[in-house]
Protein backbone atom coordinates (compact mmCIF):
# COMPACT_ATOMS: atom_id res chain seq x y z
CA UNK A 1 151.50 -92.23 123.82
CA UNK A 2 150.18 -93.45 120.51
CA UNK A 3 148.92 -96.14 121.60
CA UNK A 4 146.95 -94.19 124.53
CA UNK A 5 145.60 -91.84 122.16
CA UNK A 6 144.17 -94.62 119.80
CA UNK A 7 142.69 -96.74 122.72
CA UNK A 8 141.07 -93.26 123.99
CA UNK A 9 139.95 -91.96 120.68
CA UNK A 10 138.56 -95.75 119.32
CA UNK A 11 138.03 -96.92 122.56
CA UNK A 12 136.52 -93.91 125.16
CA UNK A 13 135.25 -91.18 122.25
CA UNK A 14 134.49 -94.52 119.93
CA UNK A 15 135.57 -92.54 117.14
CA UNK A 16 134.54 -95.14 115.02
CA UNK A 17 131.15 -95.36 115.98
CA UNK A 18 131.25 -91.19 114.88
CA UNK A 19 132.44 -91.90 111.57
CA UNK A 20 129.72 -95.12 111.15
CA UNK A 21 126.68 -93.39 112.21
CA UNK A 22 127.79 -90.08 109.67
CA UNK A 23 128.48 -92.61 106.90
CA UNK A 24 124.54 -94.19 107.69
CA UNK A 25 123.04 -90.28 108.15
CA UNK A 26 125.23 -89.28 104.75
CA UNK A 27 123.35 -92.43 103.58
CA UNK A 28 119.79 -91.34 103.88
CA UNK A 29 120.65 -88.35 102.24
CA UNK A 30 121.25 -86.20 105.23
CA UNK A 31 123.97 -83.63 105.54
CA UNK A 32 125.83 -84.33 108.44
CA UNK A 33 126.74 -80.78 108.92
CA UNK A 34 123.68 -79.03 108.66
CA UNK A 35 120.88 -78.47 111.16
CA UNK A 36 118.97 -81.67 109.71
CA UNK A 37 122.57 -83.31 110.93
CA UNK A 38 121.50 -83.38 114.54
CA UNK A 39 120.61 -86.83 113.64
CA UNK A 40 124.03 -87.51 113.72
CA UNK A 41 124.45 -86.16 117.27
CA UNK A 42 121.76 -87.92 118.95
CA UNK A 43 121.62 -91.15 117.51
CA UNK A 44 125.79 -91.48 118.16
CA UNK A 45 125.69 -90.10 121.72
CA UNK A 46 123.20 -92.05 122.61
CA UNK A 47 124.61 -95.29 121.75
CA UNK A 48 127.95 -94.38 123.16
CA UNK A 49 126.51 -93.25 126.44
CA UNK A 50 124.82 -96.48 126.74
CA UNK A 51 127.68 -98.83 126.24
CA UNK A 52 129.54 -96.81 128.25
CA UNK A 53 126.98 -96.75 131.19
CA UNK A 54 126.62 -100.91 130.58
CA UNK A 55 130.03 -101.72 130.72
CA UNK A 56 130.91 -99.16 133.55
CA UNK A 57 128.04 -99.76 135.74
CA UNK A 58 128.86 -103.85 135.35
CA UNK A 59 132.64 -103.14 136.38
CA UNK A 60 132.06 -100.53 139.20
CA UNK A 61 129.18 -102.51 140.96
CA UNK A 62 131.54 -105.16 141.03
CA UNK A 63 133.83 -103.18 143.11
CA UNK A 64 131.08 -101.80 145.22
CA UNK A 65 129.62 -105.45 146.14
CA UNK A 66 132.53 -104.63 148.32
CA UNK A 67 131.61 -102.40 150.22
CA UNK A 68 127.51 -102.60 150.54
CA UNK A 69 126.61 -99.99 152.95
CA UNK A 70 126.98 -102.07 156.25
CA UNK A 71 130.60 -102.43 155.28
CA UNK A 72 131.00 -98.59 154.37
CA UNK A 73 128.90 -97.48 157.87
CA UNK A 74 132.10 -99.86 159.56
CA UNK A 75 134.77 -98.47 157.60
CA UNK A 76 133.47 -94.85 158.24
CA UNK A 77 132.59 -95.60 162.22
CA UNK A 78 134.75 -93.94 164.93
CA UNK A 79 136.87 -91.74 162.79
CA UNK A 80 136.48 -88.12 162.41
CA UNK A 81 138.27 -85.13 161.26
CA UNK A 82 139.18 -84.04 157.96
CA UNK A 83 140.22 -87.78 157.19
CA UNK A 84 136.85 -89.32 158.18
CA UNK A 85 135.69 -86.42 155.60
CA UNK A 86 137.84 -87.34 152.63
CA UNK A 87 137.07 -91.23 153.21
CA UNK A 88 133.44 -90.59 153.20
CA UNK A 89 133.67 -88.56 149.78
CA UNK A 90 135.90 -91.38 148.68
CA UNK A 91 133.30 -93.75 149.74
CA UNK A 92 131.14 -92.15 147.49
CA UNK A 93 132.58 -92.14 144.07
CA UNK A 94 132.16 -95.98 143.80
CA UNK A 95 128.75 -95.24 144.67
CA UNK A 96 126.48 -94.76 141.95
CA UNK A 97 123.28 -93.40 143.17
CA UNK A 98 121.38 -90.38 142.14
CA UNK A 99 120.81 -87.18 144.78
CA UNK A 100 117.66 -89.01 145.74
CA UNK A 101 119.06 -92.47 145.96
CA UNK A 102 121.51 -91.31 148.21
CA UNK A 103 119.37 -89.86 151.02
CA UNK A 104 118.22 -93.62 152.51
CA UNK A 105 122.01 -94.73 153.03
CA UNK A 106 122.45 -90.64 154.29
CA UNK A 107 119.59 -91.65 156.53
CA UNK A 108 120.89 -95.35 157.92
CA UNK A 109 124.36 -93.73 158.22
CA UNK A 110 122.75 -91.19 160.10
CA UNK A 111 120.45 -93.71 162.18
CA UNK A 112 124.10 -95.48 162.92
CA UNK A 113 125.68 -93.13 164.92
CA UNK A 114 127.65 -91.39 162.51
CA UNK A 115 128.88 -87.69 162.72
CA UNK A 116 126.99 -85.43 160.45
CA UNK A 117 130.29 -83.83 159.25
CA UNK A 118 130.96 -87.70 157.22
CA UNK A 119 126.89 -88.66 156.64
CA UNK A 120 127.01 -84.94 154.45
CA UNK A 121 130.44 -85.49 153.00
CA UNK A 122 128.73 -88.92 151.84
CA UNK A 123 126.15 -87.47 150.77
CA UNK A 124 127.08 -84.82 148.81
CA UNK A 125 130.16 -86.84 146.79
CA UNK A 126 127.51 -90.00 146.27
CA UNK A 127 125.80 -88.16 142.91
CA UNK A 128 128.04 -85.58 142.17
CA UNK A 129 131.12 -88.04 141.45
CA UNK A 130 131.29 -91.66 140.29
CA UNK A 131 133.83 -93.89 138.68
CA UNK A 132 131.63 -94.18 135.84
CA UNK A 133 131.38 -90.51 135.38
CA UNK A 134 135.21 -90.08 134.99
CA UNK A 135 135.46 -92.19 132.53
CA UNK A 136 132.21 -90.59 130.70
CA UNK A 137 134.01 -87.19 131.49
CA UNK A 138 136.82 -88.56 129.20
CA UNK A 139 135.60 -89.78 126.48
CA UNK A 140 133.15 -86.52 125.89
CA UNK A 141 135.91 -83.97 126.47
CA UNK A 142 139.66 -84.99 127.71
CA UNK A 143 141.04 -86.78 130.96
CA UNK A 144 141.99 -83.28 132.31
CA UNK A 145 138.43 -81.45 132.26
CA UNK A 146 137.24 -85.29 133.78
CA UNK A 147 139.98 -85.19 136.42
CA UNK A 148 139.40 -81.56 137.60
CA UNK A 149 136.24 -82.53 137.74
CA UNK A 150 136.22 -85.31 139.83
CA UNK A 151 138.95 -83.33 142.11
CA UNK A 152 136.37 -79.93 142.29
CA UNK A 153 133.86 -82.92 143.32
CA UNK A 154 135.39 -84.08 146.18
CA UNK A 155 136.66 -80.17 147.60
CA UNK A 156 132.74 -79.35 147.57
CA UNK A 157 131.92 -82.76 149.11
CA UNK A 158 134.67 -82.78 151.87
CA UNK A 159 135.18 -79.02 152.58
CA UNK A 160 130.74 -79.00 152.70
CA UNK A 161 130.61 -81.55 154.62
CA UNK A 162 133.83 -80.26 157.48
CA UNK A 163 131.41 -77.02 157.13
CA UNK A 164 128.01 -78.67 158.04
CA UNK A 165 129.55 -80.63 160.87
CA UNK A 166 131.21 -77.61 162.90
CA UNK A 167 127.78 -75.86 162.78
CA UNK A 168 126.82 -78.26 165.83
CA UNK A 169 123.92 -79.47 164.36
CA UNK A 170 122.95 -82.76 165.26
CA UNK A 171 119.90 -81.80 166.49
CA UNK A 172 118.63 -80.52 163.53
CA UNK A 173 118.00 -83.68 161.95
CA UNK A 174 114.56 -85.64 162.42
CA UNK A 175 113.34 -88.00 165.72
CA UNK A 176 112.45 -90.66 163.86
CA UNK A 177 115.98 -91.20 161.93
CA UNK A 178 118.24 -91.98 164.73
CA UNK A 179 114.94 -94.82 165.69
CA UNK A 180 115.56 -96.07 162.10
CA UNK A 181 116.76 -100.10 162.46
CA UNK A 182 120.46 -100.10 161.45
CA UNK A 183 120.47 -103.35 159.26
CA UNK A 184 123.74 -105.13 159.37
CA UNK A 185 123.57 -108.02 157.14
CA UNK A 186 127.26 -107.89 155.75
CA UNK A 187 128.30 -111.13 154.19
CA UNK A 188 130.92 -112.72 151.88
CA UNK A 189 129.55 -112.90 148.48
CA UNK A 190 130.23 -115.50 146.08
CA UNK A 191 131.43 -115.05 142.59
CA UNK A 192 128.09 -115.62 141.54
CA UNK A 193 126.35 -112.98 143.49
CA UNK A 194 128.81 -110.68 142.44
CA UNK A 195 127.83 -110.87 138.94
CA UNK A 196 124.76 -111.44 139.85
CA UNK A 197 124.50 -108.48 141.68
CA UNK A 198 126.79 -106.25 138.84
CA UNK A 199 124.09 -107.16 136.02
CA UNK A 200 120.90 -106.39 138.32
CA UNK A 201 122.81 -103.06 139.35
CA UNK A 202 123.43 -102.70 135.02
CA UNK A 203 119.66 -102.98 134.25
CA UNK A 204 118.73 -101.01 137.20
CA UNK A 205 120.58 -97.80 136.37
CA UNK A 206 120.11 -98.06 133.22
CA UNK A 207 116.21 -98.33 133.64
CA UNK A 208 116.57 -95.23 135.64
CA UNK A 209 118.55 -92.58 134.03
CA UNK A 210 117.41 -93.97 130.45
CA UNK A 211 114.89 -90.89 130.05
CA UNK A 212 117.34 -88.24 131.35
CA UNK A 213 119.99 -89.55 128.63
CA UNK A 214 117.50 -88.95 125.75
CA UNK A 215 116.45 -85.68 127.01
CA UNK A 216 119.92 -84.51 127.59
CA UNK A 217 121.38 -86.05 124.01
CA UNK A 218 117.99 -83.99 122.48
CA UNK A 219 118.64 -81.18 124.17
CA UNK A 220 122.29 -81.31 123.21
CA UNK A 221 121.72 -81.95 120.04
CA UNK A 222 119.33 -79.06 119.56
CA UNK A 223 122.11 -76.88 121.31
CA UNK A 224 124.58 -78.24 119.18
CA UNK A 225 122.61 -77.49 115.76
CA UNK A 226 119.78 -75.39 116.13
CA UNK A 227 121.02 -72.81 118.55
CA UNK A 228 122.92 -69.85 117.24
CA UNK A 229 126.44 -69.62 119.31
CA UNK A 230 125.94 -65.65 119.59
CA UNK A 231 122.46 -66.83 121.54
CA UNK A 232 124.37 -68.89 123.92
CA UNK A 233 127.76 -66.77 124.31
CA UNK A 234 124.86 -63.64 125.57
CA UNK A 235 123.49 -66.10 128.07
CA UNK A 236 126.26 -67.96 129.40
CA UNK A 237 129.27 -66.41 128.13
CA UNK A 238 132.19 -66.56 130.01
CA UNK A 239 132.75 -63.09 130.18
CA UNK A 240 129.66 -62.76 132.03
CA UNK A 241 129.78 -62.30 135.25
CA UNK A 242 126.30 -63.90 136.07
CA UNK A 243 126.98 -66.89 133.83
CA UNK A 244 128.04 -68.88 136.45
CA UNK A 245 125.21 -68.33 139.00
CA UNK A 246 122.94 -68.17 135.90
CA UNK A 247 123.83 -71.64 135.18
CA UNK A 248 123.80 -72.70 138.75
CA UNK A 249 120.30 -71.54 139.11
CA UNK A 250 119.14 -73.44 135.99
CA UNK A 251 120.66 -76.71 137.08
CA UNK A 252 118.65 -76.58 140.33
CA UNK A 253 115.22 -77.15 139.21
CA UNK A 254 116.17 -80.22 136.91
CA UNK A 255 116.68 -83.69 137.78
CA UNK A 256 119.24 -85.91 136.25
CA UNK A 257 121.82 -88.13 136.87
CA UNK A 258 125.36 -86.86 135.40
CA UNK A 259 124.98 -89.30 132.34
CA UNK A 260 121.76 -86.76 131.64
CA UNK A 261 123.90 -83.74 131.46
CA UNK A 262 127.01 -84.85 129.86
CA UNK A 263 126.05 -84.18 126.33
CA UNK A 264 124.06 -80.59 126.74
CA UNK A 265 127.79 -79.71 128.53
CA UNK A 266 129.47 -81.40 125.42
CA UNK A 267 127.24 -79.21 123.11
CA UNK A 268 127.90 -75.83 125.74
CA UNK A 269 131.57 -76.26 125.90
CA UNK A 270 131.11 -76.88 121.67
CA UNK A 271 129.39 -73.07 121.61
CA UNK A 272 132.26 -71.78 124.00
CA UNK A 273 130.65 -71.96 127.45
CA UNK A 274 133.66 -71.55 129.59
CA UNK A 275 134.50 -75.07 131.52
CA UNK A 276 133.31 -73.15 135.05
CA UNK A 277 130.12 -72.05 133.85
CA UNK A 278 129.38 -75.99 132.71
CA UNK A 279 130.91 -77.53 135.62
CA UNK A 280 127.93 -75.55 137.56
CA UNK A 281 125.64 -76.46 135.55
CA UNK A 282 126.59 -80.01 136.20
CA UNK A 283 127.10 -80.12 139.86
CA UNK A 284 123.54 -78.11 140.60
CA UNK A 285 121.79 -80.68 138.42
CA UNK A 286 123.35 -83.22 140.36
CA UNK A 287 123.66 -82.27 143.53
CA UNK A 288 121.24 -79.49 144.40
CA UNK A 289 118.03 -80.77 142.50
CA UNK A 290 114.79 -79.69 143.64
CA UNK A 291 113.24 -83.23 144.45
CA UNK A 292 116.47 -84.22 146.54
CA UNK A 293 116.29 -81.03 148.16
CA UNK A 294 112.02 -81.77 149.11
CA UNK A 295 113.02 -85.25 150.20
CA UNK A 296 115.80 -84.09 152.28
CA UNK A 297 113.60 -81.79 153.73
CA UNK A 298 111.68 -84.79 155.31
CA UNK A 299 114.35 -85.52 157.17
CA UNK A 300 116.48 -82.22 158.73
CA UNK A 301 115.53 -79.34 159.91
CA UNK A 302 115.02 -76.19 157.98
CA UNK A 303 118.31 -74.39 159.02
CA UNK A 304 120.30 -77.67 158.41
CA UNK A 305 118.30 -77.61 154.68
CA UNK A 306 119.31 -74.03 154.77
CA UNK A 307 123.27 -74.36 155.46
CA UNK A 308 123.45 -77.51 153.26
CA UNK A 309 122.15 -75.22 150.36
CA UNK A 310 124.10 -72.69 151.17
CA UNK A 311 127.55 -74.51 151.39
CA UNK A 312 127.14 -76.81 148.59
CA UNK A 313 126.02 -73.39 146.04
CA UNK A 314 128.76 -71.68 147.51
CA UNK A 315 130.93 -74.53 146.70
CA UNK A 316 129.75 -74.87 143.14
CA UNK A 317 129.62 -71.03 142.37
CA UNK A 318 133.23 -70.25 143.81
CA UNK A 319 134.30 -73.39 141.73
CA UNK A 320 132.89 -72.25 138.53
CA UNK A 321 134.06 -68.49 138.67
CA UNK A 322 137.72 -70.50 139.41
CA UNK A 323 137.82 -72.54 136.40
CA UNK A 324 136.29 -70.26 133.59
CA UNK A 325 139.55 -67.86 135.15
CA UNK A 326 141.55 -71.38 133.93
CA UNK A 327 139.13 -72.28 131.15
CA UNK A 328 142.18 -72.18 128.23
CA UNK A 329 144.35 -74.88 130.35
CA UNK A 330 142.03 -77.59 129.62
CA UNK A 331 140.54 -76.63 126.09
């Protein structure tokens, strides 16, 4: 156990990256611990995140050269039921793609044949949980808040997407996506391509969540610092009933990846946010933002758009009230 705790605190929370980055703030004749000391926040979340997200995104695209989506469609074709469900949400943690990202596979799964019940399982598990963001999870806050996480994940992903595919409606989605050419190019890869493939997927991701992780480390930051904690316990409070939906309905309008929103939770949870009211935060920004929601709109009808909403912000809102009731077992 000592050992675990060293390789998680040096390791995952890089603990001494903290103390090295206070030492060089302390040098430049800032105080750490005042408001000026936000310094300290940024510039050491930042670098974490991104060798984190470097090494993470290398390791798990290695995995998922595994299963490209031609594979996946396979593995996912002619099953059904609440196991087809669970695979597809499985499927989708070693998927790292953003809420828009996800929407072409959603629509050459779709185009393939499969049941709308596993295409919206899929769909809805693809940005909300990742490998990468487990480990991110941990190394932010502990491996219980980043395992009920991940398990809350996959309930809204597989219970949403059971939901959506009872509804009987397959007829709700677009002409033109079941015409879409189903691409099945599946090959062995060599070693090379694998690599090749991880580091392409590394500069990729990290090209494209890059902004969200500065604005969410500033933002944190200025949380963390700047932001009285009687300001924040009014708002979002746990003791408020509305903080959950309050939160909910904030996350919706952003975009960001989960890497993006890690550190304003960090800095909430530091001001005593309860866990719920965060974890909806979290999940709206990453699965219910407003440009996934316009681009999904493209493709489904309005009443599909309608019960997707609805079932996924039930999800997250019956979730969050949940865990700020169990808020002291993981803090």
């Amino acid at each position: 156990m000592n050992i675990f705790g060293w390789l998680n605190d040096q390791v995952l929370r890089m603990q001494w990256l903290s103390d090295l980055v206070t030492a060089g703030v302390a040098a430049v004749g800032l105080d750490p611990t005042s408001r000026v000391g936000s310094v300290q926040f940024f510039v050491y979340d930042v670098i974490k995140i991104f060798i984190l997200l470097s090494v993470l995104i290398f390791a798990i695209s290695w995995i998922q050269s595994f299963f490209p989506p031609e594979r996946t469609r396979r593995i996912l074709g002619g099953r059904s039921g609440l196991w087809a469900n669970t695979l597809a949400a499985l499927l989708g943690t070693i998927t790292p793609f953003c809420s828009c990202s996800s929407i072409p596979i959603f629509i050459g799964f779709t185009a393939a044949g499969l049941p709308l019940a596993i295409t919206f399982s899929f769909l809805i598990s693809s940005p909300l949980v990742d490998l990468a963001s487990v480990i991110l999870l941990a190394s932010i806050f502990n491996w219980s808040i980043a395992l009920a996480y991940v398990a809350v994940g996959l309930v809204v992903a597989i219970v949403g997407g059971t939901l959506i595919g009872r509804a009987g409606m397959e007829d709700q989605v677009a002409a033109f996506v079941r015409t879409v050419p189903v691409q099945d190019n599946d090959h062995a890869l060599t070693r090379g391509e694998r690599l090749a493939f991880a580091r392409a997927q590394v500069v990729e991701i990290i090209h494209r969540v890059w902004p969200y992780v500065l604005i969410g480390v500033g933002i944190g930051a200025a949380i963390h610092n700047w932001v009285p904690a009687e300001i924040i316990t009014a708002l979002l409070g746990q003791d408020n009933w509305w903080s959950v939906p309050l939160a909910t309905l904030i996350g919706i309008p952003m975009y960001a990846d989960i890497f993006g929103t890690l550190p304003i939770a960090e800095a909430l949870v530091g001001k005593g946010v309860g866990l719920g009211t965060v974890l909806a935060f979290m999940m709206a920004v990453t699965a219910l933002s407003l440009p996934s929601i316009i681009m999904l709109k493209r493709v489904v009808s309005i009443r599909l758009l309608m019960l997707f909403l609805a079932v996924v912000t039930g999800g997250i809102l019956g979730i969050g009230v949940l865990f700020n009731a169990i808020t002291p077992w993981f803090i």
